[in-house]
C-alpha atoms as a PDB file:
ATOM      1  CA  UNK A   1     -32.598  36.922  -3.282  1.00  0.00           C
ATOM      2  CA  UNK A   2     -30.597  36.130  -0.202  1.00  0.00           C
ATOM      3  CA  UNK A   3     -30.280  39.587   2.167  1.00  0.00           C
ATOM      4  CA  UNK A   4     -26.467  40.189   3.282  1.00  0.00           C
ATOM      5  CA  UNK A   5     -26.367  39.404   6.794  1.00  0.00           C
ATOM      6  CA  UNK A   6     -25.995  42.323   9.141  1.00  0.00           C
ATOM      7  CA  UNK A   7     -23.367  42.820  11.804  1.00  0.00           C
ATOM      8  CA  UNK A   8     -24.811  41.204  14.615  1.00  0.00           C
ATOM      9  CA  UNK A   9     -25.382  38.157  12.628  1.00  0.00           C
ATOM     10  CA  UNK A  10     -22.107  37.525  10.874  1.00  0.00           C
ATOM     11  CA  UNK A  11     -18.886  38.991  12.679  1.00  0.00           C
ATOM     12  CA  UNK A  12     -16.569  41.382   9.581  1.00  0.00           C
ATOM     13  CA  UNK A  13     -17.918  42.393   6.425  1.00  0.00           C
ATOM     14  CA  UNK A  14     -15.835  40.167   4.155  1.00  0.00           C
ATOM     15  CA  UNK A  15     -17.893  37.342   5.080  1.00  0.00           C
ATOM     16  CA  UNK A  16     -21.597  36.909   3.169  1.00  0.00           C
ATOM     17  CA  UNK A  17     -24.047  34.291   3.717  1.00  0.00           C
ATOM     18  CA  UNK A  18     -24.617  31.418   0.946  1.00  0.00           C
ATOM     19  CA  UNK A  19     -27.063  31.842  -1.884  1.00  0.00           C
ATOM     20  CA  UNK A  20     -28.674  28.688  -0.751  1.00  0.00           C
ATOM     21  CA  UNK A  21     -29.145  25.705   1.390  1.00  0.00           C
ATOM     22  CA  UNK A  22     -28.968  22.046   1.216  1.00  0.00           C
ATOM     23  CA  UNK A  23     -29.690  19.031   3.268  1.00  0.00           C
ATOM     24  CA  UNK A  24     -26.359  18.507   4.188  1.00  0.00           C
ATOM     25  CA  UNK A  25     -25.378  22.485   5.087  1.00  0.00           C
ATOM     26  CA  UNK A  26     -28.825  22.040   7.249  1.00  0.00           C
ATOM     27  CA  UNK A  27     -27.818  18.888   8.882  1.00  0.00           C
ATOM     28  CA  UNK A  28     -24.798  20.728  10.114  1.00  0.00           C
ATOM     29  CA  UNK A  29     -26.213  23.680  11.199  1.00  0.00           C
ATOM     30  CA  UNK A  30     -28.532  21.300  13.071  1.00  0.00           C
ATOM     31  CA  UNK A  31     -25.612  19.078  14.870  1.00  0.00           C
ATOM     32  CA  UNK A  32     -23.250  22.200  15.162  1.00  0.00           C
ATOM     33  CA  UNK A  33     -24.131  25.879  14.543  1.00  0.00           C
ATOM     34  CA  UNK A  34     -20.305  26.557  14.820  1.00  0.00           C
ATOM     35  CA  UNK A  35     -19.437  23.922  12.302  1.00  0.00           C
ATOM     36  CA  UNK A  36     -21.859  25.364   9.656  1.00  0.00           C
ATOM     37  CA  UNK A  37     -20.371  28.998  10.250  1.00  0.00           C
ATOM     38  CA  UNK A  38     -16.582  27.829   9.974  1.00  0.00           C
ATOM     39  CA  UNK A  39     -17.295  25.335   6.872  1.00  0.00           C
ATOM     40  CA  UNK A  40     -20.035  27.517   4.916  1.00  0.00           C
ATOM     41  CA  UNK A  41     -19.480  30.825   5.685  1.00  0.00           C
ATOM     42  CA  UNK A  42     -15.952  31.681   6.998  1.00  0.00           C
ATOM     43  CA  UNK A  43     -14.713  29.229   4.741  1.00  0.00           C
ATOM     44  CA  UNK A  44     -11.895  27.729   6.949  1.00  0.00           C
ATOM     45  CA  UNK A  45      -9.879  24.933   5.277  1.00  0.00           C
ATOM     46  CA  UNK A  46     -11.425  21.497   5.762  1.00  0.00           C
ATOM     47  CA  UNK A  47      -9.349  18.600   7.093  1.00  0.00           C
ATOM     48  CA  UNK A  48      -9.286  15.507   4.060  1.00  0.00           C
ATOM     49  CA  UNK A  49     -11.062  12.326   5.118  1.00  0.00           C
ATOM     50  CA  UNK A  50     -10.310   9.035   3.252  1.00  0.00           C
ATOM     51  CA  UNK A  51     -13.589   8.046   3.810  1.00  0.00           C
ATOM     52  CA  UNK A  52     -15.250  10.676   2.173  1.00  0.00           C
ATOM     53  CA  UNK A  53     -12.892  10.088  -1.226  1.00  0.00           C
ATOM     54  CA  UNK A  54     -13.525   6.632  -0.948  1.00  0.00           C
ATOM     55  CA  UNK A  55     -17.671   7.477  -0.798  1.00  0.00           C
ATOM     56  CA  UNK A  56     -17.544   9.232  -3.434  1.00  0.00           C
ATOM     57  CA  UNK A  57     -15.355   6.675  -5.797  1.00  0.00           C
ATOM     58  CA  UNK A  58     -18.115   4.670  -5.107  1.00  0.00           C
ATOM     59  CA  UNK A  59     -20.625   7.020  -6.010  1.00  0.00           C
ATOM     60  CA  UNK A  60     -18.941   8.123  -9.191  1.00  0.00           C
ATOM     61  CA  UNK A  61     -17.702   3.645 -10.907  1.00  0.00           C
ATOM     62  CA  UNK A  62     -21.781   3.076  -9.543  1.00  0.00           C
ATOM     63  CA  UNK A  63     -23.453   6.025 -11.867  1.00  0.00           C
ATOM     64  CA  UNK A  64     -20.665   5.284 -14.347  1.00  0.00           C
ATOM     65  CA  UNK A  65     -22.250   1.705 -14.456  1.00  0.00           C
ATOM     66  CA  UNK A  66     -25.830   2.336 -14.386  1.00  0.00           C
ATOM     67  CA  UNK A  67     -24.901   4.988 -17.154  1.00  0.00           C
ATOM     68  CA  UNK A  68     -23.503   1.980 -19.507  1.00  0.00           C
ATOM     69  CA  UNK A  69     -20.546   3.453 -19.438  1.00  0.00           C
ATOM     70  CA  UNK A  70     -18.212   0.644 -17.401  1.00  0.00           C
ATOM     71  CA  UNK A  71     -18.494  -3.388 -18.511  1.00  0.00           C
ATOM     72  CA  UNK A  72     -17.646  -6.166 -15.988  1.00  0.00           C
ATOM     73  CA  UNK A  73     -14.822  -6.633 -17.714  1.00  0.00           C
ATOM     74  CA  UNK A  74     -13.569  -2.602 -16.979  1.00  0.00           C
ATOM     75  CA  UNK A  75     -14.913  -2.756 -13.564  1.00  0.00           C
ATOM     76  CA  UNK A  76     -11.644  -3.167 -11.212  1.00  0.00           C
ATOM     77  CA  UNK A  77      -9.785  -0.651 -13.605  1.00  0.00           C
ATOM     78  CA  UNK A  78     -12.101   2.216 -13.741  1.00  0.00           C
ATOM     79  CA  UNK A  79     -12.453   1.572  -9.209  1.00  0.00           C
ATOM     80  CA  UNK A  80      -8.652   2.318  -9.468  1.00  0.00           C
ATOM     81  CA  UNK A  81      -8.690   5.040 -12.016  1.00  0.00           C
ATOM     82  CA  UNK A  82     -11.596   7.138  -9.727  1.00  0.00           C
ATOM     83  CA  UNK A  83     -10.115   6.421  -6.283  1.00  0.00           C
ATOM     84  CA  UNK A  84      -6.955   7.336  -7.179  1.00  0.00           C
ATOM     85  CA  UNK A  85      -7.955  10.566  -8.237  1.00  0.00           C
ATOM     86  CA  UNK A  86     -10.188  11.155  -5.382  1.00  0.00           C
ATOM     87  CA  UNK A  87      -6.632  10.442  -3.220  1.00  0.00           C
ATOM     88  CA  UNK A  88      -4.886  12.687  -5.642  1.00  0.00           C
ATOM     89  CA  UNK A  89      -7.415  15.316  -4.435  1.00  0.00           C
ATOM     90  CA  UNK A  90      -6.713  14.546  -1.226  1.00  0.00           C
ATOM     91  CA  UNK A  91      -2.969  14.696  -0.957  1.00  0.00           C
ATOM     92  CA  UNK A  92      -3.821  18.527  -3.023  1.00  0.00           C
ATOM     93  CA  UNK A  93      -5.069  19.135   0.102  1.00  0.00           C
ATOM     94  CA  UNK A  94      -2.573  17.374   2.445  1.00  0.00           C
ATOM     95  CA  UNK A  95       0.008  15.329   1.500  1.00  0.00           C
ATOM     96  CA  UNK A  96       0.969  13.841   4.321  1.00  0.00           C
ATOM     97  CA  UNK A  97      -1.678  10.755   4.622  1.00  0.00           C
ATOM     98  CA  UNK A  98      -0.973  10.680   7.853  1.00  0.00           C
ATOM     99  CA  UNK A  99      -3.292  13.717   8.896  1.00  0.00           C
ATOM    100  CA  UNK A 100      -5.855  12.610   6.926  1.00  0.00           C
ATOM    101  CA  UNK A 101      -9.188  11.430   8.930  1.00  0.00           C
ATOM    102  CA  UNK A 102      -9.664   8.101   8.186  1.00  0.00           C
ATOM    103  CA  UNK A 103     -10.294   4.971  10.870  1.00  0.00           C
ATOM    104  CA  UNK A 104      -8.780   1.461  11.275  1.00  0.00           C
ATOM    105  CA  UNK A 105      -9.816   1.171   7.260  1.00  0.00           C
ATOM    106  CA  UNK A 106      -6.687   2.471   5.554  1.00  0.00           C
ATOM    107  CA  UNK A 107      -5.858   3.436   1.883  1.00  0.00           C
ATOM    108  CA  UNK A 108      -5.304  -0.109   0.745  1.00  0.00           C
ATOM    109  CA  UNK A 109      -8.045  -1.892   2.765  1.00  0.00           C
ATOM    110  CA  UNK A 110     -10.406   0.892   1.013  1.00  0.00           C
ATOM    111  CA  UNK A 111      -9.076   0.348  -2.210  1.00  0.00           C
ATOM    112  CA  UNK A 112     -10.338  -3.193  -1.382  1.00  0.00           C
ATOM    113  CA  UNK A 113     -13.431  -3.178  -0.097  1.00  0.00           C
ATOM    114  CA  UNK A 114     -14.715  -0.107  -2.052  1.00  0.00           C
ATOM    115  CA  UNK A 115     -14.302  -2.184  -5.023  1.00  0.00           C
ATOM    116  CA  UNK A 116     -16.867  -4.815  -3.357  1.00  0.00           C
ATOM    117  CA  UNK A 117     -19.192  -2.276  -2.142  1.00  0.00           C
ATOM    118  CA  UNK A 118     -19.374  -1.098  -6.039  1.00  0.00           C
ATOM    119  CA  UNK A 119     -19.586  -4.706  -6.853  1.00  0.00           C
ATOM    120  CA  UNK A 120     -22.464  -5.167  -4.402  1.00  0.00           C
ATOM    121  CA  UNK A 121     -24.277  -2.475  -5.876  1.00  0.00           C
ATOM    122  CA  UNK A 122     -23.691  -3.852  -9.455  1.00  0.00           C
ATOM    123  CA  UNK A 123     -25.013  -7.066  -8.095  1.00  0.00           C
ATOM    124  CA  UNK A 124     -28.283  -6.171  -6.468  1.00  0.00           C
ATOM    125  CA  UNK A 125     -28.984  -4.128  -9.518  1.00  0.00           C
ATOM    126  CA  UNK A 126     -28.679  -6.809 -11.751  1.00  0.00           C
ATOM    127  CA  UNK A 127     -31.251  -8.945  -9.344  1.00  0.00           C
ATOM    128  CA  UNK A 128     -33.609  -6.232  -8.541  1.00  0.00           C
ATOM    129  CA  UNK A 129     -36.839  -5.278 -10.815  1.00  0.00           C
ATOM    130  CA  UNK A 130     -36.612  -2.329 -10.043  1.00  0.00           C
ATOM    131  CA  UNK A 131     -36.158   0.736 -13.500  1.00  0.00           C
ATOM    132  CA  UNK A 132     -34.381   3.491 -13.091  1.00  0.00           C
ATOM    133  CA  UNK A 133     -36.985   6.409 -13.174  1.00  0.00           C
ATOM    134  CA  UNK A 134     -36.837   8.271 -16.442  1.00  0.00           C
ATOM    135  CA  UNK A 135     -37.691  12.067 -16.326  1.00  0.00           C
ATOM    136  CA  UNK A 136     -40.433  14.069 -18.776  1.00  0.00           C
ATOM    137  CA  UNK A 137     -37.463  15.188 -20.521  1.00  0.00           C
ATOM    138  CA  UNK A 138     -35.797  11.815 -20.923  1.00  0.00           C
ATOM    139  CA  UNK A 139     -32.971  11.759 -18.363  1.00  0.00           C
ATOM    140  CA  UNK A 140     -32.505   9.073 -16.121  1.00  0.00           C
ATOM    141  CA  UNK A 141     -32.461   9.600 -12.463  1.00  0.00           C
ATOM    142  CA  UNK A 142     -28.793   9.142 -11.721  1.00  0.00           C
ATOM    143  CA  UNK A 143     -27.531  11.873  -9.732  1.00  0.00           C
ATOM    144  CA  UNK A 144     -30.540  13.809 -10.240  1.00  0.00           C
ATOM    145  CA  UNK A 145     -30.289  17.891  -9.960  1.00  0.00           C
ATOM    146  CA  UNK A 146     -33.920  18.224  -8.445  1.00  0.00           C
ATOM    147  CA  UNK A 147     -32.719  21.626  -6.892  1.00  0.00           C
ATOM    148  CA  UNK A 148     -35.312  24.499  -6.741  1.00  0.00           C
ATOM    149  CA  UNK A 149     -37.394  26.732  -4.695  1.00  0.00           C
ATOM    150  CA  UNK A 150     -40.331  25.214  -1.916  1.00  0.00           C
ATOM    151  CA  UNK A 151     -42.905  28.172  -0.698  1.00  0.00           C
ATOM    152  CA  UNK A 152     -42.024  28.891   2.804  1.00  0.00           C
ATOM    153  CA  UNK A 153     -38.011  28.966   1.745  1.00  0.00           C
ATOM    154  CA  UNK A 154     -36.121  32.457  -0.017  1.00  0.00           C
ATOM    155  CA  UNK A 155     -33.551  30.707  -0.704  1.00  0.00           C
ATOM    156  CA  UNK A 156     -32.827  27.610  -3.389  1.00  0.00           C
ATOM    157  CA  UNK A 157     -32.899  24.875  -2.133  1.00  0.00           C
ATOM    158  CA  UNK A 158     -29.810  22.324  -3.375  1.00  0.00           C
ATOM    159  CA  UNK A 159     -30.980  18.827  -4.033  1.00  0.00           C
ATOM    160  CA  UNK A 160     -28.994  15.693  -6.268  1.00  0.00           C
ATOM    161  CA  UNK A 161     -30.198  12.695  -5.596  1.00  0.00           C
ATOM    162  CA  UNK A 162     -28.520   9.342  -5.848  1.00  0.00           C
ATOM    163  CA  UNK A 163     -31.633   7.763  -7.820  1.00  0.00           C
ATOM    164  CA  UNK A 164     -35.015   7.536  -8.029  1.00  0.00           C
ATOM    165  CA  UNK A 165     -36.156   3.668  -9.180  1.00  0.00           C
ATOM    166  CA  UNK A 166     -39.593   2.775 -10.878  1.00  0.00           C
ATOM    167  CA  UNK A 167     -41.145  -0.822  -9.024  1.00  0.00           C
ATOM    168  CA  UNK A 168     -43.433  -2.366 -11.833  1.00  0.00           C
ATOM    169  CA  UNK A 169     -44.935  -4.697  -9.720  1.00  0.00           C
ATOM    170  CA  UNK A 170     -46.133  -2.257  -7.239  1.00  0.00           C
ATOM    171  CA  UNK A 171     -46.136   0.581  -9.921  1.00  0.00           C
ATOM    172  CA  UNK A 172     -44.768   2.657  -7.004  1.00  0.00           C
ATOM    173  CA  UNK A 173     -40.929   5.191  -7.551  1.00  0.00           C
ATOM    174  CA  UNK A 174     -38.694   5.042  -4.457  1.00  0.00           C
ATOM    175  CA  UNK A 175     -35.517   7.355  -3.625  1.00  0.00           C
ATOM    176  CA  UNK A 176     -32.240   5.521  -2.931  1.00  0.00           C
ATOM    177  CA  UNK A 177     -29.185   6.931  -1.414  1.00  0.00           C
ATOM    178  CA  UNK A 178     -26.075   5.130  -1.583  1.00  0.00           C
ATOM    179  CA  UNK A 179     -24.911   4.616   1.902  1.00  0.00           C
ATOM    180  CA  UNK A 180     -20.941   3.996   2.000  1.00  0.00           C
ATOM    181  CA  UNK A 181     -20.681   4.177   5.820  1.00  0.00           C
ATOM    182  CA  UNK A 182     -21.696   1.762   8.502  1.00  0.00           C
ATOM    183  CA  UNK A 183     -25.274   3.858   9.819  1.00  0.00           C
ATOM    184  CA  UNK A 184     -28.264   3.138   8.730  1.00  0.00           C
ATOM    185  CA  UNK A 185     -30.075   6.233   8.287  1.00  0.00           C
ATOM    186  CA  UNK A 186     -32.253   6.772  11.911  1.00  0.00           C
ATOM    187  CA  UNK A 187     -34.543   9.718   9.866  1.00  0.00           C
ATOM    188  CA  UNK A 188     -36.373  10.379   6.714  1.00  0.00           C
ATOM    189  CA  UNK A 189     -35.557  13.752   6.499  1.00  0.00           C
ATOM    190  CA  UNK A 190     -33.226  13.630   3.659  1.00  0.00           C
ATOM    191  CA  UNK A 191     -34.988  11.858   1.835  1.00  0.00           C
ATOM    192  CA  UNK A 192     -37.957  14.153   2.089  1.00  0.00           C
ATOM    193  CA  UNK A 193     -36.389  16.744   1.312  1.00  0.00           C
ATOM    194  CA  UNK A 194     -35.850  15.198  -2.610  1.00  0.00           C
ATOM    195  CA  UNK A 195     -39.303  13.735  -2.440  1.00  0.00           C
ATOM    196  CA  UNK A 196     -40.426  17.634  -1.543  1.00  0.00           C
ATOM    197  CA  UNK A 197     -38.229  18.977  -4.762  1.00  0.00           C
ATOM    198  CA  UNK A 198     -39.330  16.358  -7.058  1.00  0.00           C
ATOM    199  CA  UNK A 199     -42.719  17.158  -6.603  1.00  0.00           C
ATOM    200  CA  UNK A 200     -42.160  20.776  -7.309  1.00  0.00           C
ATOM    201  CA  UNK A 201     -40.035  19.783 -10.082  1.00  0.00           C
ATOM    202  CA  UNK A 202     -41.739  17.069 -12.046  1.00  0.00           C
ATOM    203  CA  UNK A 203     -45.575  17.045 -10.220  1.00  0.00           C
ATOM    204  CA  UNK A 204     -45.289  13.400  -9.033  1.00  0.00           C
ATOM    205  CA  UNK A 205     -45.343  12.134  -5.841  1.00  0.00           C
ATOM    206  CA  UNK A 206     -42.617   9.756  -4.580  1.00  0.00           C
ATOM    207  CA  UNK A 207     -44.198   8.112  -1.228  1.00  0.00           C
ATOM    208  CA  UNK A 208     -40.644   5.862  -0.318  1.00  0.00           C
ATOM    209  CA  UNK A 209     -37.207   6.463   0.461  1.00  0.00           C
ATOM    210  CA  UNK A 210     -34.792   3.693   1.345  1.00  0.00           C
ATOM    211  CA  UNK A 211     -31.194   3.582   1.538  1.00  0.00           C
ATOM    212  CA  UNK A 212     -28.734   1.206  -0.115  1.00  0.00           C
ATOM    213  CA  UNK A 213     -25.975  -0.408   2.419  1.00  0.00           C
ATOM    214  CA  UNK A 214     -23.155  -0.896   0.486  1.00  0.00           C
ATOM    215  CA  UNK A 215     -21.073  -2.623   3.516  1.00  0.00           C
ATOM    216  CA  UNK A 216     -24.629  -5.305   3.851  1.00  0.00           C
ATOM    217  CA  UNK A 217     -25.422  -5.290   0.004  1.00  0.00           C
ATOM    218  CA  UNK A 218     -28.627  -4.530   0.380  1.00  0.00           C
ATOM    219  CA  UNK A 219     -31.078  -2.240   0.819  1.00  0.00           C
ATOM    220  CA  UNK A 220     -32.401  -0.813   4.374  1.00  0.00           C
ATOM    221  CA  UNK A 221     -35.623  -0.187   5.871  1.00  0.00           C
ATOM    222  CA  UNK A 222     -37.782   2.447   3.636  1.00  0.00           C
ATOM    223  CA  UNK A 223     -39.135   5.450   5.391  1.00  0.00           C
ATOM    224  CA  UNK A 224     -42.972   6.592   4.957  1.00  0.00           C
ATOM    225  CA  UNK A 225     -42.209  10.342   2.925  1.00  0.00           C
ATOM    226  CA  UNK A 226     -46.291  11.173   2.783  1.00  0.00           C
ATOM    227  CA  UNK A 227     -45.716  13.833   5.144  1.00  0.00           C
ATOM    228  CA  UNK A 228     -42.791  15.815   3.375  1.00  0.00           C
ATOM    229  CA  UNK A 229     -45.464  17.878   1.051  1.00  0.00           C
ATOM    230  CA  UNK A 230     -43.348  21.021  -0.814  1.00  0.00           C
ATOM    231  CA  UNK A 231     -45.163  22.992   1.821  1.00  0.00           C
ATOM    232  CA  UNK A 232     -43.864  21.255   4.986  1.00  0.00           C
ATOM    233  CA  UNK A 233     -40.490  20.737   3.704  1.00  0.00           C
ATOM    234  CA  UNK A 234     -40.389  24.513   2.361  1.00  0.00           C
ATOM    235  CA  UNK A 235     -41.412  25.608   5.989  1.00  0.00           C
ATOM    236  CA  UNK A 236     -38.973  23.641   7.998  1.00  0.00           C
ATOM    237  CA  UNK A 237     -35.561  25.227   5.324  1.00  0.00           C
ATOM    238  CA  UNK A 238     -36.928  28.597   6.027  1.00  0.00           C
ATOM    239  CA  UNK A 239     -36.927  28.521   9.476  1.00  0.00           C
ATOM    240  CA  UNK A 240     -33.570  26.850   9.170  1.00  0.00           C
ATOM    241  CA  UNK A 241     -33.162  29.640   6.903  1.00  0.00           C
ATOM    242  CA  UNK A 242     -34.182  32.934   9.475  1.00  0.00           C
ATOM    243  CA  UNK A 243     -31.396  30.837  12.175  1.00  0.00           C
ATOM    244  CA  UNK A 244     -28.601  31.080  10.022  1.00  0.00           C
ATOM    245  CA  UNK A 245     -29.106  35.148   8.932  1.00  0.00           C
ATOM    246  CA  UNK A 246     -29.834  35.262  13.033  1.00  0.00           C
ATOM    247  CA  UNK A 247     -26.590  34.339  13.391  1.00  0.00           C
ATOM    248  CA  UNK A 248     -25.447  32.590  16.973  1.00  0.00           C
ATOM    249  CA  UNK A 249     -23.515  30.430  15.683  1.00  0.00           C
ATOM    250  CA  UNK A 250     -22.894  28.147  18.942  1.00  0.00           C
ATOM    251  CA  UNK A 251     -20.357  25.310  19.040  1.00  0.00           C
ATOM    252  CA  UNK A 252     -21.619  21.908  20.197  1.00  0.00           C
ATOM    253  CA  UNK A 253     -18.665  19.887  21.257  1.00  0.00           C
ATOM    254  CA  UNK A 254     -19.015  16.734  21.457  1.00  0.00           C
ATOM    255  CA  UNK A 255     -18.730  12.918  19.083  1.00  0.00           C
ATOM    256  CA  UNK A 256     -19.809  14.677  15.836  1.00  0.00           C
ATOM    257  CA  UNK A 257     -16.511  16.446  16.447  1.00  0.00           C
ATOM    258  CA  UNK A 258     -14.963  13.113  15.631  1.00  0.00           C
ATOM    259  CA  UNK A 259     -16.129  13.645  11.785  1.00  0.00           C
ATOM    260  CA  UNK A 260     -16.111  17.671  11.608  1.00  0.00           C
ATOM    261  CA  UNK A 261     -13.352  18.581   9.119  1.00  0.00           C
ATOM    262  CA  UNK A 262     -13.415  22.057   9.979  1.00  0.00           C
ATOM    263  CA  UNK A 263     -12.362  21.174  13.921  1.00  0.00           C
ATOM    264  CA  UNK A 264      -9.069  22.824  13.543  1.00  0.00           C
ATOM    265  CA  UNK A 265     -10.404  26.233  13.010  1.00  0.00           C
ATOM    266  CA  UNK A 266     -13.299  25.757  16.153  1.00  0.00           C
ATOM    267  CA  UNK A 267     -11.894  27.830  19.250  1.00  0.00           C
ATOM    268  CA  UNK A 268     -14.007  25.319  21.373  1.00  0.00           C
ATOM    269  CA  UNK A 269     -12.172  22.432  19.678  1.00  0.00           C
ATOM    270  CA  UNK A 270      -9.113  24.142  20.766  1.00  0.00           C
ATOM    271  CA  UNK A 271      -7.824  24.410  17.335  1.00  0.00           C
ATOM    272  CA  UNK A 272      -5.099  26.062  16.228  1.00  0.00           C
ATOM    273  CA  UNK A 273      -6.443  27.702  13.916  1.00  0.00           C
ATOM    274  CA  UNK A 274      -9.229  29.207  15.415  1.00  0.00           C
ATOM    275  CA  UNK A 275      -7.805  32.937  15.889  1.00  0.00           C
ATOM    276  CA  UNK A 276      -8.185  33.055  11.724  1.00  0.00           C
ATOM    277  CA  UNK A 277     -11.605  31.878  11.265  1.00  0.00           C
ATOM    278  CA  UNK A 278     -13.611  31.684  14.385  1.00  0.00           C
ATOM    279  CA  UNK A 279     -15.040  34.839  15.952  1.00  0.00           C
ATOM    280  CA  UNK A 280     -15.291  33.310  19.530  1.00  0.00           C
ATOM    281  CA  UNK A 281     -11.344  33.380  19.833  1.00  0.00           C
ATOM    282  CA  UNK A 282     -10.264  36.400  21.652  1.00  0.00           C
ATOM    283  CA  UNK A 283      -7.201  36.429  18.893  1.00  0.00           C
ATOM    284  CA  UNK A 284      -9.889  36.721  16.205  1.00  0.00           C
ATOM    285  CA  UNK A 285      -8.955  39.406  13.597  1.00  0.00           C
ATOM    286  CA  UNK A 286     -12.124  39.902  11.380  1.00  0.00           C
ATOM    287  CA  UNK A 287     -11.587  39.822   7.717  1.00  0.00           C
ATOM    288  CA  UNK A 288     -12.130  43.197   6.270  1.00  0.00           C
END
């Protein structure tokens, strides 16, 4: 069970910690400590990014496919029908579009080109030998809830996966994320992390992780995951773990601001809305 965090950790009593972490929550606390406390824990209203609704359109037609659920022939309809409602949740959020985060790729030029990234997908699939991996209870491994608990870690541990893929002629499973941006992925540790939970999960070992580049229709380069064993990857969340009920939740300002969504409520960011949310404004009024 996760301990309520004390007062020197975590500034008023209204706010608690999570009940657990993920990749992404520790990626954050990782790149910015303040960024994690303002998103995760003070809860401070998150700015809408286009690309973020368009990822996960993409996300959602691609498992629709690989579910049987879309034909070619449906394809272009059911793009629309998802990113539409993705920007309906977006203008819930804000409706004026122009406040949204977004770069030089606009509304329409995403409703363009995410339709050819889900294309490119659809097309490599088609091509590729590889099977989509089929669990001991019969589900396939479309965005697969591998969450659990690793020894060295209190806390659950959040994991879905985009998919896990069977390679019959090297009889060998491999993770793939779906990667709508333009990065390639510079370190394994996300995939690691699923390779860590699926092994405490299932009892198989899943020694490859490679991303698929939806803007190069392709896949990337694979990372080695022998390393992440439950063990190591339980051991590295927990520390993560002790940092965040530590507290110190520092700001690090600098070009990851560019994609924070919680920047308006940073004091260091200078936003505006910082006396509300972020204990290192003077103005801050903790929430009692």
């Amino acid at each position: 069970m996760a301990r309520k965090p004390s007062p020197e950790s975590v500034v008023g009593t209204a706010l608690e910690l999570p009940k657990h972490v993920s990749y992404s929550a520790r990626d954050t606390m990782e790149r910015c400590a303040k960024a994690y406390f303002l998103s995760r824990i003070a809860k401070a209203p998150s700015r809408p990014a286009l690309w973020l609704a368009g990822g996960s359109a993409v996300h959602e037609v691609t498992e629709d496919w690989d579910h049987g659920d879309i034909s070619a022939f449906g394809l272009e309809a059911a793009w629309n029908e998802t990113f539409d409602a993705q920007l309906a949740e977006l203008d819930a959020k804000d409706a004026n579009r122009d406040r949204w985060r977004q770069t030089k790729q606009g509304v329409e030029q995403w409703r363009k080109d995410g339709l050819e990234y889900v294309q490119a997908w659809i097309d490599w699939r088609e091509r590729s030998p590889w099977e989509l991996w089929v669990t001991p209870e019969g589900e396939k491994a479309i965005e697969l809830d591998v969450s659990g608990f690793l020894p060295g870690c209190e806390v659950e541990i959040k994991g879905y996966l985009d998919r896990v893929f069977h390679d019959p002629n090297l009889d060998a499973l491999y993770i793939v994320d779906i990667k709508t941006g333009t990065r390639m992925p510079n370190s394994p540790a996300q995939f690691g992390t699923y390779a860590a939970l699926l092994t405490q999960k299932y009892g198989i070992t899943v020694r490859w992780g490679v991303p698929f580049m939806n803007r190069k229709a392709g896949l990337g380069n694979a990372f080695d995951l022998t390393i992440f064993t439950p063990k190591y990857v339980g051991m590295t969340y927990g520390r993560a773990w002790k940092q965040i009920e530590a507290g110190g939740f520092n700001a690090h300002v600098g070009e990851s601001c560019f994609i924070c969504d919680v920047q308006e409520s940073c004091y260091a960011n200078g936003g505006h809305l910082s006396e509300r949310f972020d204990p290192d404004d003077p103005a801050y009024a903790a929430p009692f």
